[in-house]
N, C-alpha and C. Protein backbone atom coordinates (compact mmCIF):
# COMPACT_ATOMS: atom_id res chain seq x y z
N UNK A 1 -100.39 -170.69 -72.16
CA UNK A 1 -101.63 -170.58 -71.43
C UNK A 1 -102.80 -170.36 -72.39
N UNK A 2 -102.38 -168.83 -73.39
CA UNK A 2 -103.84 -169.14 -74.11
C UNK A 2 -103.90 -170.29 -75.40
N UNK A 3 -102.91 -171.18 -75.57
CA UNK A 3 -103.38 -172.09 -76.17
C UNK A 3 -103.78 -173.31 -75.49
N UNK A 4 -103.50 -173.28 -74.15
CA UNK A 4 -104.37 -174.37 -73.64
C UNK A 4 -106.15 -174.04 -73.29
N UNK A 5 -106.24 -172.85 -73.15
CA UNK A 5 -107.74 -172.14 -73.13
C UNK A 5 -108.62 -172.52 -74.60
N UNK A 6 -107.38 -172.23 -75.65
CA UNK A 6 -107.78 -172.40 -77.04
C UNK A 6 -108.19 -174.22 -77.38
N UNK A 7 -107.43 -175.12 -76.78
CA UNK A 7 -108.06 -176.00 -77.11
C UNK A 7 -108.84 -176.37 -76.27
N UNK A 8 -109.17 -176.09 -75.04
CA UNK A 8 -110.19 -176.52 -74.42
C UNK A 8 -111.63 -175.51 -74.98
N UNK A 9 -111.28 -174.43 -75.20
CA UNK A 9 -112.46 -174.28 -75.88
C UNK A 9 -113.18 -174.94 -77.40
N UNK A 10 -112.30 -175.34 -77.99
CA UNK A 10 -112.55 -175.96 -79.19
C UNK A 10 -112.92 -177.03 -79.46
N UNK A 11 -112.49 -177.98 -77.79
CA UNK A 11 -112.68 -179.58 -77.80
C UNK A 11 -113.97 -179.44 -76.78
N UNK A 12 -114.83 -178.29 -75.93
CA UNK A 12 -116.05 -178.10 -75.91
C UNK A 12 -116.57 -177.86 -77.06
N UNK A 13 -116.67 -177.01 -78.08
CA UNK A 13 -117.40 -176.65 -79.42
C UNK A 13 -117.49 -178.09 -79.89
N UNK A 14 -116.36 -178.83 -80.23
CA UNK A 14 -116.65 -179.45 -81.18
C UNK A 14 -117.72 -180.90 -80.69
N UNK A 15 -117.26 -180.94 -78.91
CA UNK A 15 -118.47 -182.14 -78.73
C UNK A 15 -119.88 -181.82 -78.16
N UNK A 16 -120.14 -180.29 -78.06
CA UNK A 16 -121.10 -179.85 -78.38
C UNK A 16 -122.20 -179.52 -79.56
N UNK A 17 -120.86 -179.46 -80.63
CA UNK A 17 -121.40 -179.71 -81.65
C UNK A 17 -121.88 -180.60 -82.58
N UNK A 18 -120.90 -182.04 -82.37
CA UNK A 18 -121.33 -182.65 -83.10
C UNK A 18 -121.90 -184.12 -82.43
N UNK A 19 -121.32 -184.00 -81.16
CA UNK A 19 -121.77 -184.97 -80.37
C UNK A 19 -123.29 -185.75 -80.70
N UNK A 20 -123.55 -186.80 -80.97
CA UNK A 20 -125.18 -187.56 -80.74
C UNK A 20 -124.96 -188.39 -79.41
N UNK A 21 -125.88 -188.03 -78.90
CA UNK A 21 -126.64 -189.24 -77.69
C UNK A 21 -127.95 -188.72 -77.19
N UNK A 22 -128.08 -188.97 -76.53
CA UNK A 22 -128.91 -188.96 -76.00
C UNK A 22 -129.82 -188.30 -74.69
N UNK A 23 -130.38 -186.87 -74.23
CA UNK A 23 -130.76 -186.33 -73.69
C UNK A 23 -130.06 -186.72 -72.27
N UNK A 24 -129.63 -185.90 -71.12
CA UNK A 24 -129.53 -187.00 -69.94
C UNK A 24 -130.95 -186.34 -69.09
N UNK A 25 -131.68 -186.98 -67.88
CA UNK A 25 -132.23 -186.60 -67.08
C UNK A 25 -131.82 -185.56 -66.25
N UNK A 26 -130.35 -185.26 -65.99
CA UNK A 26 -130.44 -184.39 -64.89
C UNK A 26 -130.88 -183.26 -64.83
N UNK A 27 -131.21 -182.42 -63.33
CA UNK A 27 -131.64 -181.59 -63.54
C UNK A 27 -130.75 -180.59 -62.54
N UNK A 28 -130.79 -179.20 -63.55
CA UNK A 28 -129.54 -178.47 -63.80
C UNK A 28 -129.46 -177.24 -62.87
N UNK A 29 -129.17 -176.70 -61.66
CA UNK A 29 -129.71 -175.45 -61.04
C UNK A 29 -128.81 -174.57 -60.89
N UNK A 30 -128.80 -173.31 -60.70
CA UNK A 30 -127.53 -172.33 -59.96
C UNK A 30 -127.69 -172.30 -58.73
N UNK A 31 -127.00 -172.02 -58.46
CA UNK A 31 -126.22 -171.80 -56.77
C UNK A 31 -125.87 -170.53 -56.63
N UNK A 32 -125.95 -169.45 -55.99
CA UNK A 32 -125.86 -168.17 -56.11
C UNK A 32 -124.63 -167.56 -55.09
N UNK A 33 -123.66 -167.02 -55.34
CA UNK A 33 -122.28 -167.25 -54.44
C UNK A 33 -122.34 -165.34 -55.00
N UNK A 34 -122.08 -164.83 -53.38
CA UNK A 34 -121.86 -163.92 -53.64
C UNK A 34 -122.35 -162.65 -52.99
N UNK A 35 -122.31 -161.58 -52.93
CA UNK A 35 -123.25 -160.24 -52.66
C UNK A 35 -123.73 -159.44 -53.33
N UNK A 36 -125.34 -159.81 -53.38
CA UNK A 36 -125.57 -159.34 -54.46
C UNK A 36 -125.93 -157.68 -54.40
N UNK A 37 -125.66 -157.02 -52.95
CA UNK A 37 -125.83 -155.42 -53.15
C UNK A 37 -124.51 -154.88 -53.25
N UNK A 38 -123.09 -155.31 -53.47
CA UNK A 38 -121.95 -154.93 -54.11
C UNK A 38 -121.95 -155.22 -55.68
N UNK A 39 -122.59 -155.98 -56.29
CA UNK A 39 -123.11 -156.15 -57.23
C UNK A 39 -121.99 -157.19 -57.67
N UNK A 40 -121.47 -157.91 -56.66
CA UNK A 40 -120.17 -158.88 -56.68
C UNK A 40 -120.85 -160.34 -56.47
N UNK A 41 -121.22 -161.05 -57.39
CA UNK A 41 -121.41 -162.30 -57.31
C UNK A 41 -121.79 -163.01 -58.60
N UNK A 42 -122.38 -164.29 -58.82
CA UNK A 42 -121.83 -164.93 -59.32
C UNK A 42 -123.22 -166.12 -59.14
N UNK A 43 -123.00 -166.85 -60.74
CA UNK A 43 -123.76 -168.07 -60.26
C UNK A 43 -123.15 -169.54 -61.02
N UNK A 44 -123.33 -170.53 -60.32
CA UNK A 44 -122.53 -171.85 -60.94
C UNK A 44 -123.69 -172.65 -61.03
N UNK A 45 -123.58 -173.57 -61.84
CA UNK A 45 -124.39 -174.62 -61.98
C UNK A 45 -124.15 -175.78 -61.30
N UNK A 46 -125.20 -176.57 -60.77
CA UNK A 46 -125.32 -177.87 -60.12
C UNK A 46 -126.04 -178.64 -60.55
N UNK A 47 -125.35 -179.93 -60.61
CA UNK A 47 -126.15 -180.97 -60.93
C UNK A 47 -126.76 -181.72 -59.87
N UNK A 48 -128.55 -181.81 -59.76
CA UNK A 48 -128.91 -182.52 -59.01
C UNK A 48 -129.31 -184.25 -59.57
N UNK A 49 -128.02 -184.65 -58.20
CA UNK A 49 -128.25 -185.81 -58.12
C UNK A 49 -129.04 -187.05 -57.33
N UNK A 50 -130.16 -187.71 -58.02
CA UNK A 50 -131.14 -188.25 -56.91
C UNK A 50 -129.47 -189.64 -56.24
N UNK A 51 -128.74 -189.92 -56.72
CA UNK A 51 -128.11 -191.49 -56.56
C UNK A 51 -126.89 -190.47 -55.26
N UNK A 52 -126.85 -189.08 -55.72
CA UNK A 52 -125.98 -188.90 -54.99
C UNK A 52 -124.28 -189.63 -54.78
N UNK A 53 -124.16 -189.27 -55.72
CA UNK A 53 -122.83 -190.07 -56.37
C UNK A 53 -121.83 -189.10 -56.25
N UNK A 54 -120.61 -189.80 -56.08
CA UNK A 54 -119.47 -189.17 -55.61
C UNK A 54 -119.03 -188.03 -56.78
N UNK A 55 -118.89 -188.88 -57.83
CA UNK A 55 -118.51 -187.95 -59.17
C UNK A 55 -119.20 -187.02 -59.27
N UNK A 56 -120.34 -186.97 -59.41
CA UNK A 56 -121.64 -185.60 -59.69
C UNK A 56 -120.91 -184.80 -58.39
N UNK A 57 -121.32 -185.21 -57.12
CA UNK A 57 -120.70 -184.17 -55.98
C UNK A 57 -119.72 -183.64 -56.12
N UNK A 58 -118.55 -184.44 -56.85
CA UNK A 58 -116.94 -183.51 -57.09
C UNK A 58 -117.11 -182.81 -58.51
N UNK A 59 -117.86 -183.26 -59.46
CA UNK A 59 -118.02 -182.24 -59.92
C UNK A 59 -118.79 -180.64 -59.77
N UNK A 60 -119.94 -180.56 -59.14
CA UNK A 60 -120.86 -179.30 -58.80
C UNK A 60 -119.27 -178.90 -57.66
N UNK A 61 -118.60 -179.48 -57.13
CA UNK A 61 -117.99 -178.46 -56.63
C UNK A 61 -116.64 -177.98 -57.59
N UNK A 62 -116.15 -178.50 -58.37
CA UNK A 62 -115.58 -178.00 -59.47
C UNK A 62 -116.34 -176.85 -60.25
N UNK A 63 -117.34 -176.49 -60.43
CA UNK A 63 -117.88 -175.50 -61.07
C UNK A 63 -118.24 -174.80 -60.23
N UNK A 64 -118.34 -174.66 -59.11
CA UNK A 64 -118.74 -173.92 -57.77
C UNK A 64 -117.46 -173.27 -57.67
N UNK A 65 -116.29 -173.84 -57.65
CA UNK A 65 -115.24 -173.19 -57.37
C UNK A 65 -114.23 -172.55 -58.25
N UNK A 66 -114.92 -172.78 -59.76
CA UNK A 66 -114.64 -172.06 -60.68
C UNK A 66 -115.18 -170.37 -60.50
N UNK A 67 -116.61 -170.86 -60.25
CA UNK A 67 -117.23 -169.28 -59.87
C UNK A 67 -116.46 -168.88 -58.36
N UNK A 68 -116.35 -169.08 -57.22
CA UNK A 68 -115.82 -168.71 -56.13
C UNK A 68 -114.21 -167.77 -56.14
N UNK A 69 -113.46 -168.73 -57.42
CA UNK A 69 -112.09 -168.17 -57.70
C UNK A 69 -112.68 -167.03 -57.93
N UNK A 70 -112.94 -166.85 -59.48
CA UNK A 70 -113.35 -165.23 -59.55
C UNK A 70 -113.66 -164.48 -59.25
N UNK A 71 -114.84 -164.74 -58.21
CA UNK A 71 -115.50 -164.10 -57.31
C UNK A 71 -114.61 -163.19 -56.61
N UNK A 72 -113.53 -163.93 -55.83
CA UNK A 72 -112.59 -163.90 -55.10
C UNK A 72 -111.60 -162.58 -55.87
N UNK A 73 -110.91 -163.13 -56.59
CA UNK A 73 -110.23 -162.30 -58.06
C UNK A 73 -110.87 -161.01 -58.16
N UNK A 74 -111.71 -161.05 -58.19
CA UNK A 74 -112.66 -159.98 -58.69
C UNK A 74 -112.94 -158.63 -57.36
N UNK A 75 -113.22 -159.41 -56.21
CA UNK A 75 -113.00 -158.88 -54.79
C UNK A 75 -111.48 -158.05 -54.76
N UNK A 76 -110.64 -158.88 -54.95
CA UNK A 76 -109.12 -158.15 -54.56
C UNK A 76 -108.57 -157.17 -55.32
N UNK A 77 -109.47 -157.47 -57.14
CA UNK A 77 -109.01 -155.87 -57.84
C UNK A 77 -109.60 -154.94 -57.15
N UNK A 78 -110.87 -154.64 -56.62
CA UNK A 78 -111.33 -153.99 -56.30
C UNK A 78 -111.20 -153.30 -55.48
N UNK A 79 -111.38 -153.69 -53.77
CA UNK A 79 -110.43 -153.73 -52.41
C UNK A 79 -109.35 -152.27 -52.37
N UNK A 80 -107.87 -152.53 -53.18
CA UNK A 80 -107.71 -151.51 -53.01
C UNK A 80 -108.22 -150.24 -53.01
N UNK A 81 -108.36 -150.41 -54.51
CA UNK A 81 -109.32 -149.15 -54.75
C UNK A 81 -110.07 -148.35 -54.58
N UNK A 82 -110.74 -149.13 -53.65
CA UNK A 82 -112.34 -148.72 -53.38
C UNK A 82 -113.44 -147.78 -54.74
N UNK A 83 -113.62 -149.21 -55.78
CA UNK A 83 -113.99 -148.57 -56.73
C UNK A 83 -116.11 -148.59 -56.73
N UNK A 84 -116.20 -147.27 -57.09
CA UNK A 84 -117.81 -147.21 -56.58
C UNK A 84 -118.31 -147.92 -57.92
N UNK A 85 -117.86 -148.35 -59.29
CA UNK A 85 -118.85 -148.84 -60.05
C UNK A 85 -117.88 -149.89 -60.39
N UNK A 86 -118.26 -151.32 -60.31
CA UNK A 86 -117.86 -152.77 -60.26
C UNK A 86 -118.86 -153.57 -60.64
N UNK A 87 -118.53 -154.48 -61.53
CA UNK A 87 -119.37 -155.52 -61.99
C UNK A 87 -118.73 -156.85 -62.29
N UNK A 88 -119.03 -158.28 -61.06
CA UNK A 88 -119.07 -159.40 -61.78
C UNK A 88 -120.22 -160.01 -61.86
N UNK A 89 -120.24 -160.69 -63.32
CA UNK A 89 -121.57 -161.72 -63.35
C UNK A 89 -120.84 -162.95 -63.90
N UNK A 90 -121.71 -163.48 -63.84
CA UNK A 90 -121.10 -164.86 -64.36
C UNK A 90 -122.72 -165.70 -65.20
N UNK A 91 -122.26 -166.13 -66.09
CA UNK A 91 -122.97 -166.95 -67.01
C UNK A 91 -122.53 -168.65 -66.95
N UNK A 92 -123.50 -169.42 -67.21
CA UNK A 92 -123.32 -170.86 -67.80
C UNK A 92 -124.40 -171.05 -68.77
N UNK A 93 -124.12 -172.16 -69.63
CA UNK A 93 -124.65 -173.03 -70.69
C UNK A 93 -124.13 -174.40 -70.72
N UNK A 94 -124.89 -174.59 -70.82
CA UNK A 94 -124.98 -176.57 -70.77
C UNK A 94 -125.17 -177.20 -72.66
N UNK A 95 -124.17 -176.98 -73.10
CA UNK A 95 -124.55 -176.98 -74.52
C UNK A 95 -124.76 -178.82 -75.23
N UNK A 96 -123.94 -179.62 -74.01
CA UNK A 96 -124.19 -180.93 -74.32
C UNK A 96 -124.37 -181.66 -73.31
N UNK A 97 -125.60 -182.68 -73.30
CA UNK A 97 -126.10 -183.21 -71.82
C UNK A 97 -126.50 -184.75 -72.12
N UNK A 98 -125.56 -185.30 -71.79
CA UNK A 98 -126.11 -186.56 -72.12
C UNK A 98 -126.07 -187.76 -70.74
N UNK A 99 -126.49 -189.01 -70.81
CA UNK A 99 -126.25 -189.64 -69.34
C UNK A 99 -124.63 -189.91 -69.15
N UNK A 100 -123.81 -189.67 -70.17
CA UNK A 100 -122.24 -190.12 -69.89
C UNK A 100 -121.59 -189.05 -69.83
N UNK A 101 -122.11 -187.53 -70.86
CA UNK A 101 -121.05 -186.68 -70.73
C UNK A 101 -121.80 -185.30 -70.84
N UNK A 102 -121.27 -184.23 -70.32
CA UNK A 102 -121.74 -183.15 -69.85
C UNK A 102 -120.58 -181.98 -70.31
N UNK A 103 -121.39 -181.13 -71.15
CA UNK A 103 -120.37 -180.06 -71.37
C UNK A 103 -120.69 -178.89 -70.78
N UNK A 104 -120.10 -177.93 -69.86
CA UNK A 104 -120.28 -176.70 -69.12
C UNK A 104 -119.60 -175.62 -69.79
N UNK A 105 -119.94 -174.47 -70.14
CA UNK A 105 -119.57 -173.22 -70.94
C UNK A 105 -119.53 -172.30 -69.21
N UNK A 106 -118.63 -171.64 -68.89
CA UNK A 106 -119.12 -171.16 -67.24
C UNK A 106 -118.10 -169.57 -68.20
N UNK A 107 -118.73 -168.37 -68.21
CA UNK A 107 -118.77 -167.54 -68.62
C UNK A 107 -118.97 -166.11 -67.28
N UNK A 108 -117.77 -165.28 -67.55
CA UNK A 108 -117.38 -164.39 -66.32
C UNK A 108 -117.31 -163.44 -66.84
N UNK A 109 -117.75 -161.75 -66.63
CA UNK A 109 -117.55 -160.76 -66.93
C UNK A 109 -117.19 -159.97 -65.64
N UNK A 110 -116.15 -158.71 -65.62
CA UNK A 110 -115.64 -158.49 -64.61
C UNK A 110 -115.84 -156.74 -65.31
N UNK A 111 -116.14 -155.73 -64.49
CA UNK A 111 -115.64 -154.38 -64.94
C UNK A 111 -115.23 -154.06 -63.72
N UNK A 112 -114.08 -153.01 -63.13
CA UNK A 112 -114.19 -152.47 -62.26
C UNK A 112 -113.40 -150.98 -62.49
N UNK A 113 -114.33 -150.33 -63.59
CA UNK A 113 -113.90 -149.19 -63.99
C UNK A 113 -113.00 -149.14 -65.27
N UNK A 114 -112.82 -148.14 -65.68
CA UNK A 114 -112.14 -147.88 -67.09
C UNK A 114 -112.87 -147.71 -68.55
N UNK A 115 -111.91 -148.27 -69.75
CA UNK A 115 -112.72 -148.02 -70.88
C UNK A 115 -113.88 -149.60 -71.33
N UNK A 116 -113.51 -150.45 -70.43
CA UNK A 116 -114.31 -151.67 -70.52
C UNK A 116 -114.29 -152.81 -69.60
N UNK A 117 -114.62 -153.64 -69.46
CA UNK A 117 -115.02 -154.66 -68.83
C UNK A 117 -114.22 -156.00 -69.80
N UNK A 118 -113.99 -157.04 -68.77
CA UNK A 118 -113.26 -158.35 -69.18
C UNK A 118 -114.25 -159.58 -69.00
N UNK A 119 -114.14 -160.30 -70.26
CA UNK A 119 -114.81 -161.69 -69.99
C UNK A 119 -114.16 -163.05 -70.18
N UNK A 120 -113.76 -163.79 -69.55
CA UNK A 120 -113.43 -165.23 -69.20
C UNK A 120 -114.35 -166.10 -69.37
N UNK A 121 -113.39 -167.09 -69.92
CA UNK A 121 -114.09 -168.80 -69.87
C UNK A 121 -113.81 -170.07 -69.37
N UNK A 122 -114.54 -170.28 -68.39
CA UNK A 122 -113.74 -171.76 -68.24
C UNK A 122 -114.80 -173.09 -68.84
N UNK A 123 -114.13 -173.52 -69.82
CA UNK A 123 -115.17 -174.80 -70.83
C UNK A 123 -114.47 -175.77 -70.51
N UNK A 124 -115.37 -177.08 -70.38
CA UNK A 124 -114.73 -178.16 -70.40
C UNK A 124 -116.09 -179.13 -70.74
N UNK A 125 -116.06 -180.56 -70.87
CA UNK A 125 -116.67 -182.06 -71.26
C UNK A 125 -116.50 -182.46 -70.00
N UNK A 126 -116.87 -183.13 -69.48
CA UNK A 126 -116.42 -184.37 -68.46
C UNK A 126 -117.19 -185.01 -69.02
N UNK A 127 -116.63 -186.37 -68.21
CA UNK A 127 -117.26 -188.00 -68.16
C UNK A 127 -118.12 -187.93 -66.55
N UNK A 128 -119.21 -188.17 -66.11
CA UNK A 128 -119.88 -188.87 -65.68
C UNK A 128 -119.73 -190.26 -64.82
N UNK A 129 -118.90 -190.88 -66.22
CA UNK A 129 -118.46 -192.02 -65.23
C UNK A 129 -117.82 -192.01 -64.35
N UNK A 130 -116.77 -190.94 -64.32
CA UNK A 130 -115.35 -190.92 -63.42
C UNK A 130 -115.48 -189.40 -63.16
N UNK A 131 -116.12 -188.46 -64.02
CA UNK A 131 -115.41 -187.36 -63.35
C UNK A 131 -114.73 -186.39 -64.18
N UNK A 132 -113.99 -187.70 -64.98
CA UNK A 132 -112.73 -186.62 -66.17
C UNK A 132 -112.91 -185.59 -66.63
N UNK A 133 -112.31 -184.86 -67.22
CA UNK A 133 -112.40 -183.89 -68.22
C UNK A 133 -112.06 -184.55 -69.15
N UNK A 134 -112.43 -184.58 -70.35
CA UNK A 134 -112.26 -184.95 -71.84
C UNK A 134 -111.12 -183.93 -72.50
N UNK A 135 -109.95 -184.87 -72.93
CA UNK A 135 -109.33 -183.87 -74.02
C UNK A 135 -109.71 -184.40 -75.13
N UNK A 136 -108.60 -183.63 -76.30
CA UNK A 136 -108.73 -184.20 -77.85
C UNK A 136 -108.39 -185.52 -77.90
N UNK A 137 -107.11 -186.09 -77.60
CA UNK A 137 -106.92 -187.40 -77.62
C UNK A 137 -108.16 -188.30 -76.80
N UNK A 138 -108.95 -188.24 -75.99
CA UNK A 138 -109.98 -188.55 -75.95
C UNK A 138 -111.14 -188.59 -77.28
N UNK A 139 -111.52 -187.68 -77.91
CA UNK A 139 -112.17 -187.63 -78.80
C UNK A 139 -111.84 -188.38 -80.11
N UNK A 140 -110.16 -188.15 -80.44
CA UNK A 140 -109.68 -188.05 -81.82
C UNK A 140 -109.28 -189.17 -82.15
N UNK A 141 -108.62 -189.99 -80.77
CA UNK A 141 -108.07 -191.38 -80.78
C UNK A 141 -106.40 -191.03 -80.98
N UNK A 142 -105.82 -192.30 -80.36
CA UNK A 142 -103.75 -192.15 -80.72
C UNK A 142 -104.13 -192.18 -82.58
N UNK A 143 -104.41 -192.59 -83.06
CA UNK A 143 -104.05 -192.30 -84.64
C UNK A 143 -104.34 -190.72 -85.48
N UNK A 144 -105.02 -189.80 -84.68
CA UNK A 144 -105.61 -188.71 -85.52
C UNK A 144 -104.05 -187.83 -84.66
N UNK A 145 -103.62 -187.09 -86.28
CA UNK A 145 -102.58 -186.22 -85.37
C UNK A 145 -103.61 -184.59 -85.94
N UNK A 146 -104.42 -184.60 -84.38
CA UNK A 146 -105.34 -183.17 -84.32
C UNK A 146 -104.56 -182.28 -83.82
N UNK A 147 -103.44 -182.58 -83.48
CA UNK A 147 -102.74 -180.77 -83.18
C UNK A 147 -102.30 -180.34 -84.47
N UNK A 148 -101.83 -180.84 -85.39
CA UNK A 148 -101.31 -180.43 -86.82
C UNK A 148 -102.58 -179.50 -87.44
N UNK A 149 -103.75 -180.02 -87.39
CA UNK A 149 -105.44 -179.47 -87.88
C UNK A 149 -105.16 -178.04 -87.04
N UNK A 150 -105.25 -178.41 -85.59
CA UNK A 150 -105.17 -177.31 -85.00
C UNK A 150 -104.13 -176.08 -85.15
């Protein structure tokens, strides 16, 4: 498990990082999921789409329901307990935006008491065209053997 976290975070870094293209137009908003006087909620990013396209729509709800899981998660540690000081927030960054591919950083912090608080990531690339998520063999091509690097 955490090496599949590990390369999906790494195969965001790296086409955030080194990726060239070209700016995309869209424009990027949160969606606010949550209550915000339990101090239990959460925000996801959406892409507004003027073409209204199927892919953009299944994606904003893929990141919608990235934040909703936790949300959720985050609700049921709590619940028993009935703990009076609780905190989820949630973060995004859009670190690569182009008209074909889109990288989302969606960033979760959870406390619900103790000596600290927990933070999660869910990173990924997609394609635009379809939807995908991008792995390494996407990036690296069948000839690069990138798990050996890794």
């Amino acid at each position: 498990m955490i090496k599949k976290y590990m390369v999906t975070f790494l195969l965001g870094l790296f086409v955030s990082t080194f990726s060239v293209g070209a700016e995309a137009t869209w424009k990027i908003e949160a969606v606010r999921l949550g209550n915000s006087e339990d101090e239990i909620y959460g925000v996801a990013p959406q892409i507004e789409d003027k073409d209204k396209s199927e892919v953009i729509s299944n994606l904003n709800d893929t990141l919608q329901i990235n934040v909703v899981y936790r949300l959720e998660a985050a609700k049921r540690a709590v619940e028993p307990a009935k703990l009076e000081k609780t905190q989820f927030q949630t973060q995004y960054e859009i670190p690569y935006n182009t008209d074909r591919y889109i990288s989302v950083v969606q960033q979760y912090y959870v406390f619900t008491g103790g000596a600290h608080g927990n933070t999660t990531y869910d990173i990924g690339t997609y394609d635009l065209r379809d939807g995908s998520i991008l792995t390494l063999k996407d990036i690296f091509g069948p000839k690069v053997n990138y798990s050996k690097v890794l």
